[in-house]
Protein backbone atom coordinates (compact mmCIF):
# COMPACT_ATOMS: atom_id res chain seq x y z
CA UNK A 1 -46.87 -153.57 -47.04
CA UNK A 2 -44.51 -156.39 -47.89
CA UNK A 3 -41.67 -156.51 -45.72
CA UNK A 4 -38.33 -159.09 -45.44
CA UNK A 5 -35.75 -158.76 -42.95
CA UNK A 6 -32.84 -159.97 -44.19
CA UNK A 7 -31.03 -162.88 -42.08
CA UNK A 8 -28.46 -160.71 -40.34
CA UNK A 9 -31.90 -158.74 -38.54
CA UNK A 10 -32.98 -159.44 -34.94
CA UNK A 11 -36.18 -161.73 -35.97
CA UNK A 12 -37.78 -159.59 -33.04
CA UNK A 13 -38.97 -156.84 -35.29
CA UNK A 14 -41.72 -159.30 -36.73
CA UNK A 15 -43.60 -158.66 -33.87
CA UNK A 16 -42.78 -154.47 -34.38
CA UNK A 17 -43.94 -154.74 -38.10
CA UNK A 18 -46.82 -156.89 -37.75
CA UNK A 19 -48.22 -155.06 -34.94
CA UNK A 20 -48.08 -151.87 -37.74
CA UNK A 21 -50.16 -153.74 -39.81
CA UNK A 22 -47.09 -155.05 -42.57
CA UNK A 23 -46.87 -158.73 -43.53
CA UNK A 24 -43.10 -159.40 -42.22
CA UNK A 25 -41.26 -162.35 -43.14
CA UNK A 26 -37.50 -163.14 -42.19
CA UNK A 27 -35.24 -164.24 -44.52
CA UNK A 28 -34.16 -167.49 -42.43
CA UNK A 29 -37.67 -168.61 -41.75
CA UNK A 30 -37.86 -168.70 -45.53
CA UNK A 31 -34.78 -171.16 -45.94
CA UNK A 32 -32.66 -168.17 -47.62
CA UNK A 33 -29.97 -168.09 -44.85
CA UNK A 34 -26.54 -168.73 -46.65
CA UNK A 35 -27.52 -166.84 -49.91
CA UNK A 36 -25.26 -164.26 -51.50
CA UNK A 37 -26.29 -160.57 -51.28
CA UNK A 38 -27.43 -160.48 -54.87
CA UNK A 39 -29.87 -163.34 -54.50
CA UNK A 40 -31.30 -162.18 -51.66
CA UNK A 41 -32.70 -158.57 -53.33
CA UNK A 42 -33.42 -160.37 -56.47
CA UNK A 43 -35.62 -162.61 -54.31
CA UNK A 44 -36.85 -159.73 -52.23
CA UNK A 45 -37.43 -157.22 -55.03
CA UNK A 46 -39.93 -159.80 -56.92
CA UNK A 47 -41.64 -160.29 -53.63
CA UNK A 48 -41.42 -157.37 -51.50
CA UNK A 49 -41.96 -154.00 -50.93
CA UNK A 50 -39.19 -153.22 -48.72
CA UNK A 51 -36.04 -155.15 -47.64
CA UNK A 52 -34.48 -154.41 -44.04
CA UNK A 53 -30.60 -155.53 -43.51
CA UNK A 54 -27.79 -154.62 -41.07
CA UNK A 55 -25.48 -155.38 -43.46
CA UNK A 56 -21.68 -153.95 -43.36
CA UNK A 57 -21.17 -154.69 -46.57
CA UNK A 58 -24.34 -152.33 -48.54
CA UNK A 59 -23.92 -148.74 -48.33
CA UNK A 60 -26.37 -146.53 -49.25
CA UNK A 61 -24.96 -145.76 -52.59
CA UNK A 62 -24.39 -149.41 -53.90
CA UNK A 63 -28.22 -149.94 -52.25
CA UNK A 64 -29.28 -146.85 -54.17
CA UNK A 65 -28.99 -149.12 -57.21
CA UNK A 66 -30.81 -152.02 -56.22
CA UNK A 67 -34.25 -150.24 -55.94
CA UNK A 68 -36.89 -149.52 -58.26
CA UNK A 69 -40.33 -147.88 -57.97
CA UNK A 70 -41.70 -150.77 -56.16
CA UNK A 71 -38.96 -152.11 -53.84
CA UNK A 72 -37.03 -150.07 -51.32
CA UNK A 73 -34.24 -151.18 -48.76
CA UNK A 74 -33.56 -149.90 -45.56
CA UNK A 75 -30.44 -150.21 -43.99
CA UNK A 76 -30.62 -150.31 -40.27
CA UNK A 77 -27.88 -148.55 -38.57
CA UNK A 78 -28.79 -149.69 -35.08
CA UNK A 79 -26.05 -150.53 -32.32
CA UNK A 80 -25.96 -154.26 -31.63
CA UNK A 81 -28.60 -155.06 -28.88
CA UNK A 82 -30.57 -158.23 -27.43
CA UNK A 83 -33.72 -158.96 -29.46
CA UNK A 84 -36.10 -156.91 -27.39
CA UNK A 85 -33.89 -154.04 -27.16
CA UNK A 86 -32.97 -153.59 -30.93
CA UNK A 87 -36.62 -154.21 -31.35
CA UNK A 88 -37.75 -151.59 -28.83
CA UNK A 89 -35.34 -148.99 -30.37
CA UNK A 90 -36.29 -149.95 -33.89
CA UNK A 91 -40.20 -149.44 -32.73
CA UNK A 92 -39.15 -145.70 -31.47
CA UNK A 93 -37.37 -145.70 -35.33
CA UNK A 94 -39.80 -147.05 -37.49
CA UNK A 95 -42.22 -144.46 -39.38
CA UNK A 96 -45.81 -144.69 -38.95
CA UNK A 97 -46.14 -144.26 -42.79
CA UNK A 98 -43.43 -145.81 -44.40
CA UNK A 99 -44.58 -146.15 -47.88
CA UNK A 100 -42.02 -142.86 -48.59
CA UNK A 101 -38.98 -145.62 -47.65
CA UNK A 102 -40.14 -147.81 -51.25
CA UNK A 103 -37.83 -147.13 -54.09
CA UNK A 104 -35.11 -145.70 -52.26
CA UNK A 105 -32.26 -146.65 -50.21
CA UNK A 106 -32.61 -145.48 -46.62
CA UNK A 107 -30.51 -145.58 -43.74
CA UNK A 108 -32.21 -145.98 -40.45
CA UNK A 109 -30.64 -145.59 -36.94
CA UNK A 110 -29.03 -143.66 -34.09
């Protein structure tokens, strides 16, 4: 599975996803830090199976929109935490079969 974590996610849950097998790829390492929401899942829908953000300003509903049979976003609802923490809790979090999380819009967290 194709994964992207958008910029505003701890680049610490690489190492999480990769270990589970995914190709992970952040959204800064890729140069896209700076773009506007809208970019940012039209570039991760073509390219992607699943998009993970932390961002305040999706909500499930307006997310709900974005998807389609092939791309899914999760929206992590995770309490702000060091790198290794948010990572560790997102670990405990992530499913061990997520292909159910593509073409919806999922919250994720505590």
């Amino acid at each position: 599975m194709w994964i992207l974590l958008d910029e505003n996610v701890p680049v610490d849950l690489l190492a999480v996803l990769r270990a589970a097998g995914h190709e992970a790829e952040s959204a800064g390492y890729l140069g896209w830090k700076g773009l506007k929401n809208g970019e940012i899942l039209g570039r991760a829908a073509s390219r992607y199976d699943l998009l993970l953000t932390r961002d305040g300003d999706f909500d499930e509903t307006l997310l709900g929109k974005q998807v389609d049979s092939g791309f899914g976003i999760v929206l992590l609802a995770i309490p702000q935490q060091q790198g290794p923490a948010y990572a560790a809790i997102f670990a405990g979090l992530w499913p061990s079969g997520p292909e159910h999380l593509i073409g919806r819009a999922t919250r994720l967290g505590l």
